[in-house]
C-alpha atoms as a PDB file:
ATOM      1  CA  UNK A   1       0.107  21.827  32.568  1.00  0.00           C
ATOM      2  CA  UNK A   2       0.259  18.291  31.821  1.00  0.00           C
ATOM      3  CA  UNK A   3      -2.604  17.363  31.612  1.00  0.00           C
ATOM      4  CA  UNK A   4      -3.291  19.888  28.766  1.00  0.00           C
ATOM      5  CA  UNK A   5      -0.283  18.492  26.872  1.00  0.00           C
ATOM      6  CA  UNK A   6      -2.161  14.788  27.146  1.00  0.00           C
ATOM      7  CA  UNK A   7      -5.200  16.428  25.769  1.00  0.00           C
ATOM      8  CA  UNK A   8      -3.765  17.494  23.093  1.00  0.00           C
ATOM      9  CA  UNK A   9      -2.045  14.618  22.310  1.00  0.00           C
ATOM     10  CA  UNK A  10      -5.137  12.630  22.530  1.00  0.00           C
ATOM     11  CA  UNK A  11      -7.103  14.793  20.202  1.00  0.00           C
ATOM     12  CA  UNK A  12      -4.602  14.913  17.595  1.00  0.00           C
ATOM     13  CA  UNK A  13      -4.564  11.316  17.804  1.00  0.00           C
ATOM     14  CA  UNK A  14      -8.132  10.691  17.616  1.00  0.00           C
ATOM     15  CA  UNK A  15      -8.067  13.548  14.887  1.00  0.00           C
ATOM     16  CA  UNK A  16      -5.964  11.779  12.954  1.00  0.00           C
ATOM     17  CA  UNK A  17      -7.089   8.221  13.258  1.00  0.00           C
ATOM     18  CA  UNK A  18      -9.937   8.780  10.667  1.00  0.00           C
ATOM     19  CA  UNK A  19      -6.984   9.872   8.204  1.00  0.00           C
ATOM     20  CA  UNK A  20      -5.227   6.370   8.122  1.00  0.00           C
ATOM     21  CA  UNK A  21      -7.995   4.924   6.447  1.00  0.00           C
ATOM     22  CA  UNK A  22      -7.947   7.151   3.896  1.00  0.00           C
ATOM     23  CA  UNK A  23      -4.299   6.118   3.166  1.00  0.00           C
ATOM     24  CA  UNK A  24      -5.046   3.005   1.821  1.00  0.00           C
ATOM     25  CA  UNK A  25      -6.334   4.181  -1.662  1.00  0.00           C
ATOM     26  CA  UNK A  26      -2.999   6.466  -1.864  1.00  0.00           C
ATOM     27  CA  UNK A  27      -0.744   3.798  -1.990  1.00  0.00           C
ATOM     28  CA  UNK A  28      -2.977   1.211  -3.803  1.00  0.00           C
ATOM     29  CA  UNK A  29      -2.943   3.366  -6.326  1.00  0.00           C
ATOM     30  CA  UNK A  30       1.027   3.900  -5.942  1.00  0.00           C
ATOM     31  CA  UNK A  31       1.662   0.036  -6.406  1.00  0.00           C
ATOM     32  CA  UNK A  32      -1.150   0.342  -9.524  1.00  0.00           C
ATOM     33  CA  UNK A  33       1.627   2.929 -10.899  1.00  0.00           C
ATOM     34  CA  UNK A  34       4.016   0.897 -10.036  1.00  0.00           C
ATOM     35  CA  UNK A  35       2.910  -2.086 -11.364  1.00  0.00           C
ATOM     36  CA  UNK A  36       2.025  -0.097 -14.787  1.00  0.00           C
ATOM     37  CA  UNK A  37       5.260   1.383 -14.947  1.00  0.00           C
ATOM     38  CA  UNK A  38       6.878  -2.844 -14.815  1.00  0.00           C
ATOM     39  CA  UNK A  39       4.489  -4.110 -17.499  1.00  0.00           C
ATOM     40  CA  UNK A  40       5.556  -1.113 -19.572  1.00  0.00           C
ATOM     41  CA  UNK A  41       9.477  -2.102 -19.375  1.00  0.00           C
ATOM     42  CA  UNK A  42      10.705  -5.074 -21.052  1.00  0.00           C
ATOM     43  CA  UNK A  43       8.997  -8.271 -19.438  1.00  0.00           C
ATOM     44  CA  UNK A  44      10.910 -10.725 -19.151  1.00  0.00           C
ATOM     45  CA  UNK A  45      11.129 -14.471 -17.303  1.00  0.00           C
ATOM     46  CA  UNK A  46      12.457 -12.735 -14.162  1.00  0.00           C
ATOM     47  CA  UNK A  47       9.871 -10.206 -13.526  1.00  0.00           C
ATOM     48  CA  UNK A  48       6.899 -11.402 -14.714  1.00  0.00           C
ATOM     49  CA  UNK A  49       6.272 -13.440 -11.458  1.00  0.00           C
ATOM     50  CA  UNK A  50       7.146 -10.770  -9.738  1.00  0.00           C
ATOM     51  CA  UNK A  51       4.315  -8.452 -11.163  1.00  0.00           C
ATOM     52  CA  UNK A  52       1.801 -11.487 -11.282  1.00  0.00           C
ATOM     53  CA  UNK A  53       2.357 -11.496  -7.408  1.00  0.00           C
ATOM     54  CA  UNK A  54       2.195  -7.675  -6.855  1.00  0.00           C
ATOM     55  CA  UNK A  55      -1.036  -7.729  -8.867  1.00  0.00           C
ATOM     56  CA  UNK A  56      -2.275 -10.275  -6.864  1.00  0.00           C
ATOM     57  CA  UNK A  57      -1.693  -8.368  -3.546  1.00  0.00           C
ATOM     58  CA  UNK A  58      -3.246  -5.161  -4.862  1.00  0.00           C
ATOM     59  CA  UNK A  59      -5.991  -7.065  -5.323  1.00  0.00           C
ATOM     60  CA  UNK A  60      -6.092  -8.339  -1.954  1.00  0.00           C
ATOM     61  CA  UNK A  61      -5.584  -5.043  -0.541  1.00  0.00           C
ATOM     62  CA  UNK A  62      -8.239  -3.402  -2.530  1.00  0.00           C
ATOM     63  CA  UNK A  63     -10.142  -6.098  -0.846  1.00  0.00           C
ATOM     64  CA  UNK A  64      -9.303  -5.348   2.774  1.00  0.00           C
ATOM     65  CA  UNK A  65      -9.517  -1.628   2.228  1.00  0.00           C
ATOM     66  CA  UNK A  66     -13.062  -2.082   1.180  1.00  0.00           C
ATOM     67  CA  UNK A  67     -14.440  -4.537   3.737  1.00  0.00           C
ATOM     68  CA  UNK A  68     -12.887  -2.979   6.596  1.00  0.00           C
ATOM     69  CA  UNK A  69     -13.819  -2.560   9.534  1.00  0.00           C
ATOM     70  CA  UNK A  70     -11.137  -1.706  12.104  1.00  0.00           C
ATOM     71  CA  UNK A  71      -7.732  -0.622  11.392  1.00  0.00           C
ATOM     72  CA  UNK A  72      -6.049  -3.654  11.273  1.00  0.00           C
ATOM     73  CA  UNK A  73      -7.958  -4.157   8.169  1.00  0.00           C
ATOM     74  CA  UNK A  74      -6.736  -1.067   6.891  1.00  0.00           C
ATOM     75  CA  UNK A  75      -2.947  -1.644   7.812  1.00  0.00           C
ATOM     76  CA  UNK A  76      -3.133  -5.309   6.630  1.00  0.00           C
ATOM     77  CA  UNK A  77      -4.668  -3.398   3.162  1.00  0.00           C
ATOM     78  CA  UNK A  78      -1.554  -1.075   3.669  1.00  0.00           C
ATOM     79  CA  UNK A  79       0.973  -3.542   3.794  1.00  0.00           C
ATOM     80  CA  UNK A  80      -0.251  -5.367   0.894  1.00  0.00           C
ATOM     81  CA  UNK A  81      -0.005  -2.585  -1.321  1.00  0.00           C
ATOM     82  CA  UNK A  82       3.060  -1.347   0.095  1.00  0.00           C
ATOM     83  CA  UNK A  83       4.219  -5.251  -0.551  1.00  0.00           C
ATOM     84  CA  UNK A  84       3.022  -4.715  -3.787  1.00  0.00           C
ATOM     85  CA  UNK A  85       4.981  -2.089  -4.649  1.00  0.00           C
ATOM     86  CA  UNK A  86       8.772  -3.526  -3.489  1.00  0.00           C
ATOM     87  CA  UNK A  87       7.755  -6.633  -6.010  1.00  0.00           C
ATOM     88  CA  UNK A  88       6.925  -4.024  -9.266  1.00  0.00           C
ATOM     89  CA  UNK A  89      10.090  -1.937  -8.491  1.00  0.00           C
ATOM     90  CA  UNK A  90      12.182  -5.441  -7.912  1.00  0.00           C
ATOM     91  CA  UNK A  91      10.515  -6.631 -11.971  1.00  0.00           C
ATOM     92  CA  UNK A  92      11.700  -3.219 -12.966  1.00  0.00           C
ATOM     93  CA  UNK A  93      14.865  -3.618 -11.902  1.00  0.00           C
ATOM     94  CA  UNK A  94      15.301  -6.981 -13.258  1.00  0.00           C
ATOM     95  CA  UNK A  95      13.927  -6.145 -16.534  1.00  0.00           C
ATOM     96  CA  UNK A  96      16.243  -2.978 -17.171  1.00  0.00           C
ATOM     97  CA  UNK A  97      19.203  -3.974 -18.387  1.00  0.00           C
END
């Protein structure tokens, strides 16, 4: 019975492994929002370092995304845009009022 239930657990797994690396373009594309949504709000000396740096990091994840080739790759590109992300929601905070 046990072994059946480590089976399965393994093939979900290894069903789900090709899945992560399709994640990567889902939240690049969030931080792209993201980052939109910041340069749309009033810009000012406190955020606009703040979205030159998240662009910066969606670029690199773009990057690691694309030249990938294991899954550390993707996570690093995953963490980048994720990165991203926290710095265009921290210049949209600072630039609302």
């Amino acid at each position: 019975m046990k072994a059946h239930v480590v089976i399965a657990m393994l093939l979900t797994l290894a069903l789900a492994a090709p899945a992560w690396a399709f994640n990567c373009p889902v939240v690049i594309k969030q931080a792209e929002d993201l980052i939109r949504k910041a340069e749309a709000t009033k810009v000012n000396a406190d955020s606009k370092p703040l979205i030159d740096e998240a662009k910066k990091l969606v670029a690199e994840a773009k990057a690691h995304h694309e030249s990938a080739k294991v899954k550390k790759d993707h996570g690093d590109a995953i963490r980048k845009a994720k990165t991203a992300a926290a710095y265009a929601e921290e210049a949209i905070t600072l630039a609302t009022p």
